[in-house]
C-alpha atoms as a PDB file:
ATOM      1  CA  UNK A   1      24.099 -25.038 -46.360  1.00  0.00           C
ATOM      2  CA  UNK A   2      22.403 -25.247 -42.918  1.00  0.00           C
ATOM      3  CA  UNK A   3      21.616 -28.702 -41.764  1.00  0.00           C
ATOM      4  CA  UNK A   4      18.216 -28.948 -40.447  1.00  0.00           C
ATOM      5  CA  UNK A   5      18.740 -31.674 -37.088  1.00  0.00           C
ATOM      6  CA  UNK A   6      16.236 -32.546 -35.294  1.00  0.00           C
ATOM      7  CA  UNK A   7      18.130 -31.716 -31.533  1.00  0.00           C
ATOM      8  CA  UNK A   8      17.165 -34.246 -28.733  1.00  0.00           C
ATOM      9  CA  UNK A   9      14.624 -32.624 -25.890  1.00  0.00           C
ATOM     10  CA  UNK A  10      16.590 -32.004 -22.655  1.00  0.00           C
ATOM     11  CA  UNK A  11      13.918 -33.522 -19.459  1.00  0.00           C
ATOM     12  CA  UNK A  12      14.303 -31.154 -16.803  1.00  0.00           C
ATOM     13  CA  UNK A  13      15.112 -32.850 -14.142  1.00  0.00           C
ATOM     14  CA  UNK A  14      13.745 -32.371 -10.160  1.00  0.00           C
ATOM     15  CA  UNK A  15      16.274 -31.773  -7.134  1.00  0.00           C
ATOM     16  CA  UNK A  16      15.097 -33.329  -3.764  1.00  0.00           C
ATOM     17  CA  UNK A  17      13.689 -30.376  -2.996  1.00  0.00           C
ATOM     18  CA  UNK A  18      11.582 -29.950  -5.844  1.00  0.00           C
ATOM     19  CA  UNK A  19      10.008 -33.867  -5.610  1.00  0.00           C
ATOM     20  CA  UNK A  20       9.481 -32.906  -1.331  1.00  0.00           C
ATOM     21  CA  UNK A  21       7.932 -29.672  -1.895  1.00  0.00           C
ATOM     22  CA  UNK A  22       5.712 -31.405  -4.252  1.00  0.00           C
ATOM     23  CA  UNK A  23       4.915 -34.306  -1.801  1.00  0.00           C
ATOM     24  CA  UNK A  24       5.200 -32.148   1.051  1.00  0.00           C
ATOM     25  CA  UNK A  25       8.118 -33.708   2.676  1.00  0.00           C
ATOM     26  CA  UNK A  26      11.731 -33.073   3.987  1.00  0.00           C
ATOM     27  CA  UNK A  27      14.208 -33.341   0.907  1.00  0.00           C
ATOM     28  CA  UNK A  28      15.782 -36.123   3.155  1.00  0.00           C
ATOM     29  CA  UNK A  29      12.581 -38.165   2.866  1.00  0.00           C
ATOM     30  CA  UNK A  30      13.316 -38.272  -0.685  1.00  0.00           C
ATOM     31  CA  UNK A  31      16.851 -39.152  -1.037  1.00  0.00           C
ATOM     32  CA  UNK A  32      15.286 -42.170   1.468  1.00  0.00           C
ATOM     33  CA  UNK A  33      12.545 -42.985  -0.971  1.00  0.00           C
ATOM     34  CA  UNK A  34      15.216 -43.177  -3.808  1.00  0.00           C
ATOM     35  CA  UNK A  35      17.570 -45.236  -1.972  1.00  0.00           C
ATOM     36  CA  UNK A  36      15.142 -47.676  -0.997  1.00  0.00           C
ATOM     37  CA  UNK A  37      14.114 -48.502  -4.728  1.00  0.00           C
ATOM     38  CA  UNK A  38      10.662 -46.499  -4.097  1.00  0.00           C
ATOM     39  CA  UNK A  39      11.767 -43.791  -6.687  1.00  0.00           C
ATOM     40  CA  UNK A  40      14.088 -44.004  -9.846  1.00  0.00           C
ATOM     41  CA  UNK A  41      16.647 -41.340  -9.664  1.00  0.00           C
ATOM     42  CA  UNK A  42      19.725 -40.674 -11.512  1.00  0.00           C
ATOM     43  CA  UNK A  43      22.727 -39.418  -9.927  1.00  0.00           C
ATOM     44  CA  UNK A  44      24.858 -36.533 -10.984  1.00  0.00           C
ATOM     45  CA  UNK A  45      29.339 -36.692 -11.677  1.00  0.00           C
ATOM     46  CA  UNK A  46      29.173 -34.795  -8.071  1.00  0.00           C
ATOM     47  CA  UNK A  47      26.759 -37.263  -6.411  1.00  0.00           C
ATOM     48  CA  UNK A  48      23.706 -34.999  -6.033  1.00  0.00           C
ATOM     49  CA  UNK A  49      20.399 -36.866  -7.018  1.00  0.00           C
ATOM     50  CA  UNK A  50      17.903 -36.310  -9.879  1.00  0.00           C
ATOM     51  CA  UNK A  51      14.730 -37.830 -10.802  1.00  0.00           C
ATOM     52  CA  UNK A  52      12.673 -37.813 -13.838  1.00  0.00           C
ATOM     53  CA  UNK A  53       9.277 -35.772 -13.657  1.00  0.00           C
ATOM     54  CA  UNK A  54       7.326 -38.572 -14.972  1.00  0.00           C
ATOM     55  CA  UNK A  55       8.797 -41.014 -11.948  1.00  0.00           C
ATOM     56  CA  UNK A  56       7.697 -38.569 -10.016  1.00  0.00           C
ATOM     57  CA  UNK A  57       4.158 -38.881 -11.413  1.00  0.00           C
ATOM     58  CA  UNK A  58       3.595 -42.310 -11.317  1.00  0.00           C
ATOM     59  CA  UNK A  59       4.775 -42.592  -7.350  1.00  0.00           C
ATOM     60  CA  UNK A  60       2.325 -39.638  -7.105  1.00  0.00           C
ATOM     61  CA  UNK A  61      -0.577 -41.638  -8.158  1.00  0.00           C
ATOM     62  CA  UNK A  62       0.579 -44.898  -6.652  1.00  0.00           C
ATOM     63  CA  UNK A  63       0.138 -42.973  -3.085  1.00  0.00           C
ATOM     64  CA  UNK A  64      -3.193 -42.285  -4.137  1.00  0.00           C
ATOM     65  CA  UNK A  65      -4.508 -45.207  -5.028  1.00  0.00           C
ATOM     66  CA  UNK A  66      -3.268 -46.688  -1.683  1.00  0.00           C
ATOM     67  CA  UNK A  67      -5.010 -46.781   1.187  1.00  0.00           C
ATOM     68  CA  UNK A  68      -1.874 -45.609   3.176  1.00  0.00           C
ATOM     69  CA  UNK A  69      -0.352 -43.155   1.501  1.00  0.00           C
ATOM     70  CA  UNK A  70       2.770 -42.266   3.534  1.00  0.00           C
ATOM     71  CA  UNK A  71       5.554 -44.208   1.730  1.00  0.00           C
ATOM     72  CA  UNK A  72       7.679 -45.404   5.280  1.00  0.00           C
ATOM     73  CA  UNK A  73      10.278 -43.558   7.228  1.00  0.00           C
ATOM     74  CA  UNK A  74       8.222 -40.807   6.013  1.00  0.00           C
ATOM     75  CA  UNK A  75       9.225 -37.141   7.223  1.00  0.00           C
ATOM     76  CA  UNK A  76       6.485 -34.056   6.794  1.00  0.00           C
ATOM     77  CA  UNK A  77       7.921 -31.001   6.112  1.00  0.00           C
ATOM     78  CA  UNK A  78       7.293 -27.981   9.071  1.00  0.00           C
ATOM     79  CA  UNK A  79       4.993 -25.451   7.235  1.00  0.00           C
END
């Protein structure tokens, strides 16, 4: 008989790129943000870095609530 399990919901998960694209900075500026403590992240067995779309969220709205909203060491992306 077939078990009926509730299966855990997989997050996807955001690349650097994905977070700066959003932002509308240089994946670099990221990986920055993350290492100073400004953004959670997660890091994968090869050492590339993740973060949570709801981390993402709340920096979002921390920017704009602040009166300067470039985190520091800040890099725009070219467009």
């Amino acid at each position: 008989m077939p078990r009926n399990r509730a299966e855990p919901r997989r997050e996807r998960l955001l690349n650097p790129k994905d977070v700066a694209d959003m932002f509308g900075y240089e994946p670099k500026t990221v990986i920055g943000w993350a290492r100073k403590g400004r953004l959670p992240y997660i890091r994968t067995p090869g050492g590339q870095y993740r973060f949570r779309p709801a981390d993402v969220d709340d920096l979002l709205s921390v920017i704009g609530d602040e009166s300067d909203e470039l985190p520091e060491n800040a890099t725009r992306a070219c467009r």
